[in-house]
PDB file of N, CA and C in Angstrom:
ATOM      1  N   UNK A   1     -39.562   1.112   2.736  1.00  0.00           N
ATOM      2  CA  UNK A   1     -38.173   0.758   2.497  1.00  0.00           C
ATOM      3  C   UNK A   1     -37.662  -0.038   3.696  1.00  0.00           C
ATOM      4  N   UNK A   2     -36.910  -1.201   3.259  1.00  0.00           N
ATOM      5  CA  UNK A   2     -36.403  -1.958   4.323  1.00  0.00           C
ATOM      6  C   UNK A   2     -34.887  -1.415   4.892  1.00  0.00           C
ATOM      7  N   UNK A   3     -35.000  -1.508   6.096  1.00  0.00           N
ATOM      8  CA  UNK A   3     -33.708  -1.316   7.291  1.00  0.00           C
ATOM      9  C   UNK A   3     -33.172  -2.139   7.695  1.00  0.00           C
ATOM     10  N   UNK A   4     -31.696  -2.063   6.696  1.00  0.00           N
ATOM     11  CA  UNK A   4     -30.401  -3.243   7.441  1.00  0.00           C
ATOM     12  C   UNK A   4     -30.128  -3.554   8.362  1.00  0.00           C
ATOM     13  N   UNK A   5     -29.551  -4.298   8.858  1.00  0.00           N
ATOM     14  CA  UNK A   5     -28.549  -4.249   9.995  1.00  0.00           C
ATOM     15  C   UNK A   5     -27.189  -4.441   9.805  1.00  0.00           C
ATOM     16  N   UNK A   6     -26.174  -4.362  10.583  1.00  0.00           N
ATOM     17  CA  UNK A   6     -24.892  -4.508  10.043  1.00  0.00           C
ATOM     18  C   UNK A   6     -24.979  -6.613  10.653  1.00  0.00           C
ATOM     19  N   UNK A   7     -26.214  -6.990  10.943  1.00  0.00           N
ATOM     20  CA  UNK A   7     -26.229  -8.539  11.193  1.00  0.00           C
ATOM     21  C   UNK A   7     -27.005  -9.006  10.098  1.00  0.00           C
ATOM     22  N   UNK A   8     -27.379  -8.006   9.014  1.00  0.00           N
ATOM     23  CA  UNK A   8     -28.158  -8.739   7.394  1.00  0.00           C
ATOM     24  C   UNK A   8     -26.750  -8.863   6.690  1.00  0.00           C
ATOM     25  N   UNK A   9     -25.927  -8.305   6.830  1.00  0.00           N
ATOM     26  CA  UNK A   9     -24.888  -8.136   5.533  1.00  0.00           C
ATOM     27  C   UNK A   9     -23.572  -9.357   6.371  1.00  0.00           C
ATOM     28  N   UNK A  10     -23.455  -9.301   7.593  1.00  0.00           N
ATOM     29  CA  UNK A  10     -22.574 -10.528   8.361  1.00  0.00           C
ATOM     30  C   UNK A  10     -23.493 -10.433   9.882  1.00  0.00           C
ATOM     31  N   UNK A  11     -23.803 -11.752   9.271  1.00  0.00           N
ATOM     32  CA  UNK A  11     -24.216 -12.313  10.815  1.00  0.00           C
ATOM     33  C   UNK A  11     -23.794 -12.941  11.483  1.00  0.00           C
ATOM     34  N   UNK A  12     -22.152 -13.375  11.695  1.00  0.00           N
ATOM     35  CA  UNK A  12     -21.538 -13.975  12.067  1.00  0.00           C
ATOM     36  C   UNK A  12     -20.264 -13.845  11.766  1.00  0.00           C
ATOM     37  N   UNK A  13     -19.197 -14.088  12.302  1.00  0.00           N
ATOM     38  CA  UNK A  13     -17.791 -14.399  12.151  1.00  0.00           C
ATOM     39  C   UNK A  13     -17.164 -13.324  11.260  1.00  0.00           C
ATOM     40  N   UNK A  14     -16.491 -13.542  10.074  1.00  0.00           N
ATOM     41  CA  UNK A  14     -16.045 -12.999   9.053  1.00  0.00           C
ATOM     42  C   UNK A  14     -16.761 -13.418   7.499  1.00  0.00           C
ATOM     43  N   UNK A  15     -16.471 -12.438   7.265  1.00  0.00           N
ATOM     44  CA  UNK A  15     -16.671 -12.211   5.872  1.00  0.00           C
ATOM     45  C   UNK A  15     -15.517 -11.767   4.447  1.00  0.00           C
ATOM     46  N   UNK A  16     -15.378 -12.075   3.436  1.00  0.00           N
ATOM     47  CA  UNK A  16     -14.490 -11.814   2.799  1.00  0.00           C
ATOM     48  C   UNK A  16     -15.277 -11.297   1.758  1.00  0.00           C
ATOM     49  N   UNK A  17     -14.640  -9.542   2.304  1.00  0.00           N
ATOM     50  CA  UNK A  17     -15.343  -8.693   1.445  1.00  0.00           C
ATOM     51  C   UNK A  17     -14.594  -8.307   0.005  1.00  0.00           C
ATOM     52  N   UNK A  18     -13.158  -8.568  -0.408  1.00  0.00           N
ATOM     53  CA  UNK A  18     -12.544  -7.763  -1.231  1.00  0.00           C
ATOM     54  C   UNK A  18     -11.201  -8.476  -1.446  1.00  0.00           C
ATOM     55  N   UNK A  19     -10.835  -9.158  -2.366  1.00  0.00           N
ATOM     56  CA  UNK A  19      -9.424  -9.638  -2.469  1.00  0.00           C
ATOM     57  C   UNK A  19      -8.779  -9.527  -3.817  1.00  0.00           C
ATOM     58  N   UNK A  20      -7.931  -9.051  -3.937  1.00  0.00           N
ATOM     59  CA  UNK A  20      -7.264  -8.573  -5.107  1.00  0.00           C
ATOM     60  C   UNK A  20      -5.322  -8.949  -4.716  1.00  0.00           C
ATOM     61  N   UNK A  21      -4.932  -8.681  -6.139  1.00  0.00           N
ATOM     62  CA  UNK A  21      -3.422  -9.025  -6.365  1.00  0.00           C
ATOM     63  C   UNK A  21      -2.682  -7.840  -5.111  1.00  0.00           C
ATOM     64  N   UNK A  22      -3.074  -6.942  -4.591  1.00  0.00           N
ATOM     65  CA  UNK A  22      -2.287  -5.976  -3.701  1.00  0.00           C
ATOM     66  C   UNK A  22      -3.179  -6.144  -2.460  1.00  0.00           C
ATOM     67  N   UNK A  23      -4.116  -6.578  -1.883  1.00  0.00           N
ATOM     68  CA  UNK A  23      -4.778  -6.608  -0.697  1.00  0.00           C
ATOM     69  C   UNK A  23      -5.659  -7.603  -0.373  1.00  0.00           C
ATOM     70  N   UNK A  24      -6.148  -7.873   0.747  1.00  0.00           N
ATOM     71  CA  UNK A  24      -7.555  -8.438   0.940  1.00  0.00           C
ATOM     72  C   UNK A  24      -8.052  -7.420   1.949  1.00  0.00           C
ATOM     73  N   UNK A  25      -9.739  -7.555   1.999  1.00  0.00           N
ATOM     74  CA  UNK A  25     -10.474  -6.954   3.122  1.00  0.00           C
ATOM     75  C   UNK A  25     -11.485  -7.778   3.366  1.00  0.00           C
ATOM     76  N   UNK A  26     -11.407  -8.071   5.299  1.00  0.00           N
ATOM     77  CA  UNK A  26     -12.026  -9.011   6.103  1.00  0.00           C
ATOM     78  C   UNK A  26     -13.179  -8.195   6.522  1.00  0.00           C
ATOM     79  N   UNK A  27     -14.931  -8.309   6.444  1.00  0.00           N
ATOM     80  CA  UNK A  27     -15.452  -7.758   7.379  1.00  0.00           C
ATOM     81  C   UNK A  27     -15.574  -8.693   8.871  1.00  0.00           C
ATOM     82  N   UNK A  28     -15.619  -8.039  10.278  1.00  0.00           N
ATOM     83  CA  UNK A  28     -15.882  -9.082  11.172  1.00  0.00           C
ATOM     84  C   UNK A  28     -16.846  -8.778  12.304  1.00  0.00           C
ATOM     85  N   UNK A  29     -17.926  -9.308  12.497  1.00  0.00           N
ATOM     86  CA  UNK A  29     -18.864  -8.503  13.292  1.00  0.00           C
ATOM     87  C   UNK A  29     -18.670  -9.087  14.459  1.00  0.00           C
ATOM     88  N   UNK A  30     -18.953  -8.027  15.484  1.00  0.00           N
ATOM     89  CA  UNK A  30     -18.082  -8.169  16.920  1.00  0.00           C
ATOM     90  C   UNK A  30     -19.668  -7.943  17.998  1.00  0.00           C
ATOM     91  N   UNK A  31     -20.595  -8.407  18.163  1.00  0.00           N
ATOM     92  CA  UNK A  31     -21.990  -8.010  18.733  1.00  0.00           C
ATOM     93  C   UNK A  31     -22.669  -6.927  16.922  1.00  0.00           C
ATOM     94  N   UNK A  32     -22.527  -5.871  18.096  1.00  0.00           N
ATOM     95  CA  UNK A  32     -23.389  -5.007  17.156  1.00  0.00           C
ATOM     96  C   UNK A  32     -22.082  -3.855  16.749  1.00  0.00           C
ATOM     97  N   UNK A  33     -20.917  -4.548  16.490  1.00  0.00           N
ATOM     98  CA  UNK A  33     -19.852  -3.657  15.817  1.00  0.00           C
ATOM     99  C   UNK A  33     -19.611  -4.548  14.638  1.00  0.00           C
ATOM    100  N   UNK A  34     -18.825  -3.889  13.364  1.00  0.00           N
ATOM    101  CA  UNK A  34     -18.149  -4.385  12.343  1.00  0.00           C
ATOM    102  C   UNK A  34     -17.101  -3.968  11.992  1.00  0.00           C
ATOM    103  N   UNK A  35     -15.878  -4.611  12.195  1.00  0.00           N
ATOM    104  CA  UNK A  35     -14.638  -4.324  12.076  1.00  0.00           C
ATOM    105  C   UNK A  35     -14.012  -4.432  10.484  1.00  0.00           C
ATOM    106  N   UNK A  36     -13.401  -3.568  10.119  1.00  0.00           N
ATOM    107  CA  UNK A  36     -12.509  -3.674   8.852  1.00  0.00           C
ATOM    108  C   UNK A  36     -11.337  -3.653   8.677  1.00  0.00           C
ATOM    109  N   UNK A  37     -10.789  -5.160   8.207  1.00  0.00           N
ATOM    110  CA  UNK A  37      -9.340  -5.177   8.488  1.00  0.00           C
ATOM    111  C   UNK A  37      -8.786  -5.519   6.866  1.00  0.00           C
ATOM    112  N   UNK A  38      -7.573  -4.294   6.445  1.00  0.00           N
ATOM    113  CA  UNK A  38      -7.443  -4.600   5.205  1.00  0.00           C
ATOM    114  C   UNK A  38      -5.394  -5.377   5.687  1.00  0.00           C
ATOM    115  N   UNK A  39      -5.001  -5.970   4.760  1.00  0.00           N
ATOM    116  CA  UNK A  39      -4.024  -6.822   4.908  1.00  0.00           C
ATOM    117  C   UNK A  39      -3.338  -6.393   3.689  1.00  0.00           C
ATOM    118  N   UNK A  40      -2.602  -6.341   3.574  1.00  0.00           N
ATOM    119  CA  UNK A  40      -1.344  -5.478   2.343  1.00  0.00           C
ATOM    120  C   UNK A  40      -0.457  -7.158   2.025  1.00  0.00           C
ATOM    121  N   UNK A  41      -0.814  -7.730   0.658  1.00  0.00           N
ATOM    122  CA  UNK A  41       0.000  -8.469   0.009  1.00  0.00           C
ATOM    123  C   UNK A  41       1.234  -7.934  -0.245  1.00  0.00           C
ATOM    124  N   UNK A  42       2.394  -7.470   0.526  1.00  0.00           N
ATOM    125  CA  UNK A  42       3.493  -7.053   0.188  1.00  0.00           C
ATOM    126  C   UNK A  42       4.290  -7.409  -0.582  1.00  0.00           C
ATOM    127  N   UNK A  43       4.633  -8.634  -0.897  1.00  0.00           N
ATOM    128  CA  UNK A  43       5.164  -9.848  -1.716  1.00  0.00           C
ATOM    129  C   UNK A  43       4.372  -8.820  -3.133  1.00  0.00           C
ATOM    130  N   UNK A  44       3.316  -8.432  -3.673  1.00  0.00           N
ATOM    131  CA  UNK A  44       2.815  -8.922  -4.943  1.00  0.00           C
ATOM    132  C   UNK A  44       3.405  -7.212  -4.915  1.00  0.00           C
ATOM    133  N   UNK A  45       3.561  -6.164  -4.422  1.00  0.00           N
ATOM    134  CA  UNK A  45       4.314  -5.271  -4.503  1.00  0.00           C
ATOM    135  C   UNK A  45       5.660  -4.923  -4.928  1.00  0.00           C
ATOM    136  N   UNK A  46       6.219  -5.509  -3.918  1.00  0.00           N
ATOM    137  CA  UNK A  46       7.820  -5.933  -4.195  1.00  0.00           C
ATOM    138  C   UNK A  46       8.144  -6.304  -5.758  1.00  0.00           C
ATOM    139  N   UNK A  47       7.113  -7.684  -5.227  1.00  0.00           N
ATOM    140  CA  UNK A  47       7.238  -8.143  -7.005  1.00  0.00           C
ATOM    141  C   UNK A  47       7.059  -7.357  -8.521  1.00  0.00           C
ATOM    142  N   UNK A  48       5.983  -6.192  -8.203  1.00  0.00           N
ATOM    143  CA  UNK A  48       5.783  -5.374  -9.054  1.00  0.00           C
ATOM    144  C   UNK A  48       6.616  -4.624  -9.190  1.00  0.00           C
ATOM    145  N   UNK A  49       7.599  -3.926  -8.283  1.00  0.00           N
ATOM    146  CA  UNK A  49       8.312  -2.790  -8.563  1.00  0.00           C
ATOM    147  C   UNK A  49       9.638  -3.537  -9.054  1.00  0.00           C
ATOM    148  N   UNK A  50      10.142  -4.491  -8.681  1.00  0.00           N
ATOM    149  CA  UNK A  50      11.299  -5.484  -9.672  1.00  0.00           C
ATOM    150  C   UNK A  50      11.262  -5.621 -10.432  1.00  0.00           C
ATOM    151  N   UNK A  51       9.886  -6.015 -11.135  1.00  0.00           N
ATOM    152  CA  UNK A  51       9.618  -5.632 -12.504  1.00  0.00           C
ATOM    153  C   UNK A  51       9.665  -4.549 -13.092  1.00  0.00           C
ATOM    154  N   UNK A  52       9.003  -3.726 -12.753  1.00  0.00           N
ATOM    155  CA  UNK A  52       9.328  -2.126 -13.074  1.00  0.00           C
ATOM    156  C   UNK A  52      11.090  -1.782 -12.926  1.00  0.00           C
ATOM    157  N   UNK A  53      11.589  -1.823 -11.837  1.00  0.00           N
ATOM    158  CA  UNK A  53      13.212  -1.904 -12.371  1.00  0.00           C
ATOM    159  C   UNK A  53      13.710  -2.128 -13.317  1.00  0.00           C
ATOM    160  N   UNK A  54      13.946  -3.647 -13.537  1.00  0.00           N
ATOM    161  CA  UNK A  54      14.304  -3.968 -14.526  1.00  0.00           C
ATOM    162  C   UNK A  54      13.803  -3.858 -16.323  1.00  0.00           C
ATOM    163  N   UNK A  55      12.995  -3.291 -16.127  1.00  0.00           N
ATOM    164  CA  UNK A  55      12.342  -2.337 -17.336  1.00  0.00           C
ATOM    165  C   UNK A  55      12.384  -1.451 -17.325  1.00  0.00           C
ATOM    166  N   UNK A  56      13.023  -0.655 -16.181  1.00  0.00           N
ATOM    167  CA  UNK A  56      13.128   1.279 -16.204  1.00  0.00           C
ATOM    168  C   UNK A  56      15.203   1.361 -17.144  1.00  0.00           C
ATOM    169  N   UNK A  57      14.245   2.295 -18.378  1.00  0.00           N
ATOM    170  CA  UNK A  57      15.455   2.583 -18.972  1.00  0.00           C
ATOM    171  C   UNK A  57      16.354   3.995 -18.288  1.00  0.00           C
ATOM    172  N   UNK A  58      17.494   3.426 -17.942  1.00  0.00           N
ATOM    173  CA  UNK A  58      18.041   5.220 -16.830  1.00  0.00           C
ATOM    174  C   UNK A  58      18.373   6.099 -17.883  1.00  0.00           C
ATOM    175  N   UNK A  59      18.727   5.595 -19.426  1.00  0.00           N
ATOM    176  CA  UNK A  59      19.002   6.980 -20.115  1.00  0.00           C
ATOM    177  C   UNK A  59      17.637   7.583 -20.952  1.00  0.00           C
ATOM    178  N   UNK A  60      17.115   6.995 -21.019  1.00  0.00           N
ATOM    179  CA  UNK A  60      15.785   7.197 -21.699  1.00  0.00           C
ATOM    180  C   UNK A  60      15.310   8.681 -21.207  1.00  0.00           C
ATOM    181  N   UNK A  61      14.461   9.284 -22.561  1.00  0.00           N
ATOM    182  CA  UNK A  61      14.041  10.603 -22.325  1.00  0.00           C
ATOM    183  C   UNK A  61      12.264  10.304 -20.900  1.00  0.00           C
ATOM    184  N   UNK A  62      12.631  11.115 -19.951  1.00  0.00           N
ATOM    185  CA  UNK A  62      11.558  10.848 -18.777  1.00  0.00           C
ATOM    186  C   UNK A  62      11.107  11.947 -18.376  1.00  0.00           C
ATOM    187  N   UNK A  63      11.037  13.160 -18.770  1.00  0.00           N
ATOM    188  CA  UNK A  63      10.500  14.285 -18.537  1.00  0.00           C
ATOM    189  C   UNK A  63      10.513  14.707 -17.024  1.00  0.00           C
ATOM    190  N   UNK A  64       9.688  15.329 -16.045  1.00  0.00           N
ATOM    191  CA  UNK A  64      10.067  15.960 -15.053  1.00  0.00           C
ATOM    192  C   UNK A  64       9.394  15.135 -13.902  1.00  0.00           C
ATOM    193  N   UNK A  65       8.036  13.621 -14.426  1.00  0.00           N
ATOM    194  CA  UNK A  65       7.853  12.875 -13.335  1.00  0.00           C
ATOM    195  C   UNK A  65       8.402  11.376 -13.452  1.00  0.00           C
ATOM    196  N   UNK A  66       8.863  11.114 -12.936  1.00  0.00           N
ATOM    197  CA  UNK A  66       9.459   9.945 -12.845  1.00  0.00           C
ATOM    198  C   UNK A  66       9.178   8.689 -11.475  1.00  0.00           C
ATOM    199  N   UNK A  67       8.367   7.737 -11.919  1.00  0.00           N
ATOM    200  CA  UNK A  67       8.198   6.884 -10.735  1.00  0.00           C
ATOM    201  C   UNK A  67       9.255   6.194  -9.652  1.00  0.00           C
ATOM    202  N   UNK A  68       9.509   6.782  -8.937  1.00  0.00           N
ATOM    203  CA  UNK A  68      10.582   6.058  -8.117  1.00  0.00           C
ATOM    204  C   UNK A  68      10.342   5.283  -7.282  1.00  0.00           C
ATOM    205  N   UNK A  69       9.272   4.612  -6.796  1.00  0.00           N
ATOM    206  CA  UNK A  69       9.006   4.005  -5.485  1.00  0.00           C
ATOM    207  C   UNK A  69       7.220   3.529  -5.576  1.00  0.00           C
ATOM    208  N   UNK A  70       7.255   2.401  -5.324  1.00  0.00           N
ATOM    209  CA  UNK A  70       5.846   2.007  -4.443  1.00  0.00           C
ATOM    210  C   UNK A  70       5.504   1.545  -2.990  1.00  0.00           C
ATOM    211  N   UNK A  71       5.095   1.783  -2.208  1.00  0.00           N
ATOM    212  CA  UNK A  71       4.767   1.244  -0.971  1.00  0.00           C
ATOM    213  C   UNK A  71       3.500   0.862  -0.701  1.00  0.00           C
ATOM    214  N   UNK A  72       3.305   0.195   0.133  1.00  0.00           N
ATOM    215  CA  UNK A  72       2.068  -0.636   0.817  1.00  0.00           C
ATOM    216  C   UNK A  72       1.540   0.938   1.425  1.00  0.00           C
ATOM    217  N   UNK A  73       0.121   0.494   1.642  1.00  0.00           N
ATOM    218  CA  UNK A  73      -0.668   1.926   1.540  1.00  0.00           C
ATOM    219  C   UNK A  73      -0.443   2.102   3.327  1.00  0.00           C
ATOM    220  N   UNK A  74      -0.451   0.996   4.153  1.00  0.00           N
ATOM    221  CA  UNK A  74      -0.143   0.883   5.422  1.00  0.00           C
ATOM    222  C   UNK A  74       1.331   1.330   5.861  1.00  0.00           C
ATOM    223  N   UNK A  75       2.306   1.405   5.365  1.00  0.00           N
ATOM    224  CA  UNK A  75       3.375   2.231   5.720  1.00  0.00           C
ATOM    225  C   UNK A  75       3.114   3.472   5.344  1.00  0.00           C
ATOM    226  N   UNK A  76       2.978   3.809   3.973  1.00  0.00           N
ATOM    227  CA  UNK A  76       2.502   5.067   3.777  1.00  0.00           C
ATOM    228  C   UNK A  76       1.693   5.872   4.747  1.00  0.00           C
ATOM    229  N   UNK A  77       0.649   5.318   5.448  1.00  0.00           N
ATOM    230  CA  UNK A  77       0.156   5.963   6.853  1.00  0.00           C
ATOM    231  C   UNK A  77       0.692   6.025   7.789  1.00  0.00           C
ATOM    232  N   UNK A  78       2.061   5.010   7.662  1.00  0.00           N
ATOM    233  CA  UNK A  78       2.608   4.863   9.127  1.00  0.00           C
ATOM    234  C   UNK A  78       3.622   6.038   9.005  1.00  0.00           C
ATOM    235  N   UNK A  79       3.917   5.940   8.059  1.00  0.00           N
ATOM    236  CA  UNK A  79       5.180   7.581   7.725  1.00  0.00           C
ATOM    237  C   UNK A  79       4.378   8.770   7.912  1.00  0.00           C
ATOM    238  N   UNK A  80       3.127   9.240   7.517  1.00  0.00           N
ATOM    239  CA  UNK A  80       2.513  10.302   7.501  1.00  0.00           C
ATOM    240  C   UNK A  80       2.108  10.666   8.946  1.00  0.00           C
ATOM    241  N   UNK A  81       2.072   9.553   9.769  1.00  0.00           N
ATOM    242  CA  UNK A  81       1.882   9.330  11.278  1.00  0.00           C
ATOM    243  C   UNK A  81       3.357  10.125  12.366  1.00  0.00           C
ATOM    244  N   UNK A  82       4.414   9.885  11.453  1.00  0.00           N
ATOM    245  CA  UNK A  82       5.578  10.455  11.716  1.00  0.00           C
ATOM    246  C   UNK A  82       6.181  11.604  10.969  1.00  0.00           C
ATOM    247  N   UNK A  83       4.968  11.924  10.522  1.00  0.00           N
ATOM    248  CA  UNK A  83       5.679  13.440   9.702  1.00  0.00           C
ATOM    249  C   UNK A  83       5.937  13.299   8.558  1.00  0.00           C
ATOM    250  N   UNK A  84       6.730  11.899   8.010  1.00  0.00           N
ATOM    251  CA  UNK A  84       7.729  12.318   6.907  1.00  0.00           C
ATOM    252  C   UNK A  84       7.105  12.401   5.649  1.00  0.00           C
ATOM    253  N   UNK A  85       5.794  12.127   5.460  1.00  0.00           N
ATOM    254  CA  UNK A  85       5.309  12.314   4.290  1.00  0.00           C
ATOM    255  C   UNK A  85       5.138  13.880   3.860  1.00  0.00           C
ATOM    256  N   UNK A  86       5.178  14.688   4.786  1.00  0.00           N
ATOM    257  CA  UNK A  86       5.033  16.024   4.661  1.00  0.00           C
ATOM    258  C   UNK A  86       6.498  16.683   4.473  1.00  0.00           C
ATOM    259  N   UNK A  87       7.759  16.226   4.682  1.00  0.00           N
ATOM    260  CA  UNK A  87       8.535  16.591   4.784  1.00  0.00           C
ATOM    261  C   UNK A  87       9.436  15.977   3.418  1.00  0.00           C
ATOM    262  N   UNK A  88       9.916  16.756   2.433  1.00  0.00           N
ATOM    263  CA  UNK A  88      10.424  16.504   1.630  1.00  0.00           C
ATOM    264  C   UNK A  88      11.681  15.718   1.046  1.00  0.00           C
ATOM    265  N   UNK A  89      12.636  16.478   2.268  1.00  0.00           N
ATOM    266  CA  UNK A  89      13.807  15.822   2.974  1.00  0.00           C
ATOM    267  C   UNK A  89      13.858  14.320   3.413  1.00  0.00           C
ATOM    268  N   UNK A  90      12.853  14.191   4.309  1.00  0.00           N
ATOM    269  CA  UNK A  90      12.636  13.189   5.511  1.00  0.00           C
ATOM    270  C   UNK A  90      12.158  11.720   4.127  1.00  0.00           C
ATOM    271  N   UNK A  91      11.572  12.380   3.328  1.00  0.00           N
ATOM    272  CA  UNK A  91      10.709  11.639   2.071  1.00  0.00           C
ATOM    273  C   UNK A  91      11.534  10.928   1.845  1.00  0.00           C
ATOM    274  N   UNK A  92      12.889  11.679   0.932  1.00  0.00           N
ATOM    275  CA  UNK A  92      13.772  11.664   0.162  1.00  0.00           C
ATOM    276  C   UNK A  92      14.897  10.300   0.606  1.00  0.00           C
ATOM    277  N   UNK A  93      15.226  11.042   2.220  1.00  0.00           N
ATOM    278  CA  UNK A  93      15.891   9.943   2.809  1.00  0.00           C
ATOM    279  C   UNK A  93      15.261   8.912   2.963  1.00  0.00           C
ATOM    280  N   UNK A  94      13.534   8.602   3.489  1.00  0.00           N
ATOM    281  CA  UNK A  94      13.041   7.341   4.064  1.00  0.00           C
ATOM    282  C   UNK A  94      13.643   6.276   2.240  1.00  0.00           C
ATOM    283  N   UNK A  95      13.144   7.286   0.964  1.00  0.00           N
ATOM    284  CA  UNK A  95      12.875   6.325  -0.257  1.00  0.00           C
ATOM    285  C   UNK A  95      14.599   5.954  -0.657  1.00  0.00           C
ATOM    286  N   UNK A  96      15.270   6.549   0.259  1.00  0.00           N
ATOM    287  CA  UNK A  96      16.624   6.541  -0.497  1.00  0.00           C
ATOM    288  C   UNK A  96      17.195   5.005   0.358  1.00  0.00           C
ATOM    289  N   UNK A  97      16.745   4.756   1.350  1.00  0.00           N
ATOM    290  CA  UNK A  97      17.548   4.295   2.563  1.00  0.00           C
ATOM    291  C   UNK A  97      17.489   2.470   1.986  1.00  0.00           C
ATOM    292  N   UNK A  98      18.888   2.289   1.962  1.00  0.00           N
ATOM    293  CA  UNK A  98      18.999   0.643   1.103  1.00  0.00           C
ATOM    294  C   UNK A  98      17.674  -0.486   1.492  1.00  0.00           C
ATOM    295  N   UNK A  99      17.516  -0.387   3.146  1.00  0.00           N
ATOM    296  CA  UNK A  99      16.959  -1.351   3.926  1.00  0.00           C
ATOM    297  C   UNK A  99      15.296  -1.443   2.964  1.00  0.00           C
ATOM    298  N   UNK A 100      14.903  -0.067   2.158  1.00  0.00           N
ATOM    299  CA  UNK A 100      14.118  -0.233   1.688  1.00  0.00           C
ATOM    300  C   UNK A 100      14.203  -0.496   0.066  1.00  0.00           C
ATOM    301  N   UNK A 101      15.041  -0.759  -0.196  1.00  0.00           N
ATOM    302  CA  UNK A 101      15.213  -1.055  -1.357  1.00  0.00           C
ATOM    303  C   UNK A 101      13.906  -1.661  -2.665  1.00  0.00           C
ATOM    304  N   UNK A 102      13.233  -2.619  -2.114  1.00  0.00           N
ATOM    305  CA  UNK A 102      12.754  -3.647  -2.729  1.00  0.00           C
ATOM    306  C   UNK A 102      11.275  -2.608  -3.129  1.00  0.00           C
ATOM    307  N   UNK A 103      11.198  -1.634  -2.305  1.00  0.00           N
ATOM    308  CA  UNK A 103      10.131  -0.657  -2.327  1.00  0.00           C
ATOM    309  C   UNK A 103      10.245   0.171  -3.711  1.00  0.00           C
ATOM    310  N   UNK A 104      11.351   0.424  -4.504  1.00  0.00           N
ATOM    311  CA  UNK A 104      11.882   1.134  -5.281  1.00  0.00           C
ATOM    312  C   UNK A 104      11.479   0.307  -6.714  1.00  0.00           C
ATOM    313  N   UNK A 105      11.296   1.846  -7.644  1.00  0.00           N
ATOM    314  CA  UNK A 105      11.184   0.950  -8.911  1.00  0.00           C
ATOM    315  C   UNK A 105      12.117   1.333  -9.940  1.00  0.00           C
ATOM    316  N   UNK A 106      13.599   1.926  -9.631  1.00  0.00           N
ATOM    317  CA  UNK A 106      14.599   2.219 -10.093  1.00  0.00           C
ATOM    318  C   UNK A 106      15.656   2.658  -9.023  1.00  0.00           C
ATOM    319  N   UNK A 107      16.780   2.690  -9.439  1.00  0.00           N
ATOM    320  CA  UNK A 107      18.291   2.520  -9.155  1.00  0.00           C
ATOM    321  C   UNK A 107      18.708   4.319  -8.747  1.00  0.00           C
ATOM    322  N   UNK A 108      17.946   5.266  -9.036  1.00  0.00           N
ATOM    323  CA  UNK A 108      17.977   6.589  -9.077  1.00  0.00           C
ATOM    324  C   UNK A 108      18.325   6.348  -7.676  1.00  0.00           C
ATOM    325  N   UNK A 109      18.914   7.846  -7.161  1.00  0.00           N
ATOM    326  CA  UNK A 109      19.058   8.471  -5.770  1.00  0.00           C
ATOM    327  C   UNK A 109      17.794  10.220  -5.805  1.00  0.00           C
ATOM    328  N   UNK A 110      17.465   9.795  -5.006  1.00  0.00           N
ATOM    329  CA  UNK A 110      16.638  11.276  -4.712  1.00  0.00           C
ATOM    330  C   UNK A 110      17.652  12.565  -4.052  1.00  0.00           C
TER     331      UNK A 110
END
């Protein structure tokens, strides 16, 4: 059986391992390291949950889960980094707070 190297799969510079409507992922080999850098299309987010707004009916029957919010998976770590993902409260306020608005996929208050 043959043995890779991380210089068979990039032997040089970058590589473009993964690109889709919500992300891309760069591999980049650094000597004998390989770095992974993923990049959050925020724009195609935003854009998604505006859509979702304006298609969320507020009287409509919605049972007990209801989507309120999307975020980039990189804030989402950056909040969990500060607690507030664990904290219900802290949640409530970060998804409530106007400045984030565009994050939201309805008009609800938590």
């Amino acid at each position: 059986m043959d043995k890779f190297t991380i210089g068979d799969l990039v032997p040089s510079g970058s590589l473009l391992w993964e690109d889709t409507p919500t992300h891309t992922v760069w591999l980049t080999r650094d000597g004998d390291k390989l770095h992974i850098t993923t990049v959050q299309k925020v724009q195609a987010i935003i854009d998604a949950n505006a859509q979702e707004a304006a298609e969320f009916n507020q009287t409509g029957s919605h049972g007990n889960l209801v989507k309120v919010a999307s975020i980039p998976t990189s804030l989402y770590f950056a909040w969990q980094r500060e607690g507030i993902t664990e904290d219900p409260n802290a949640m409530k306020k970060r998804l409530n707070n106007g400045d984030l608005a565009k994050f939201r996929t309805n008009n609800w208050r938590l």
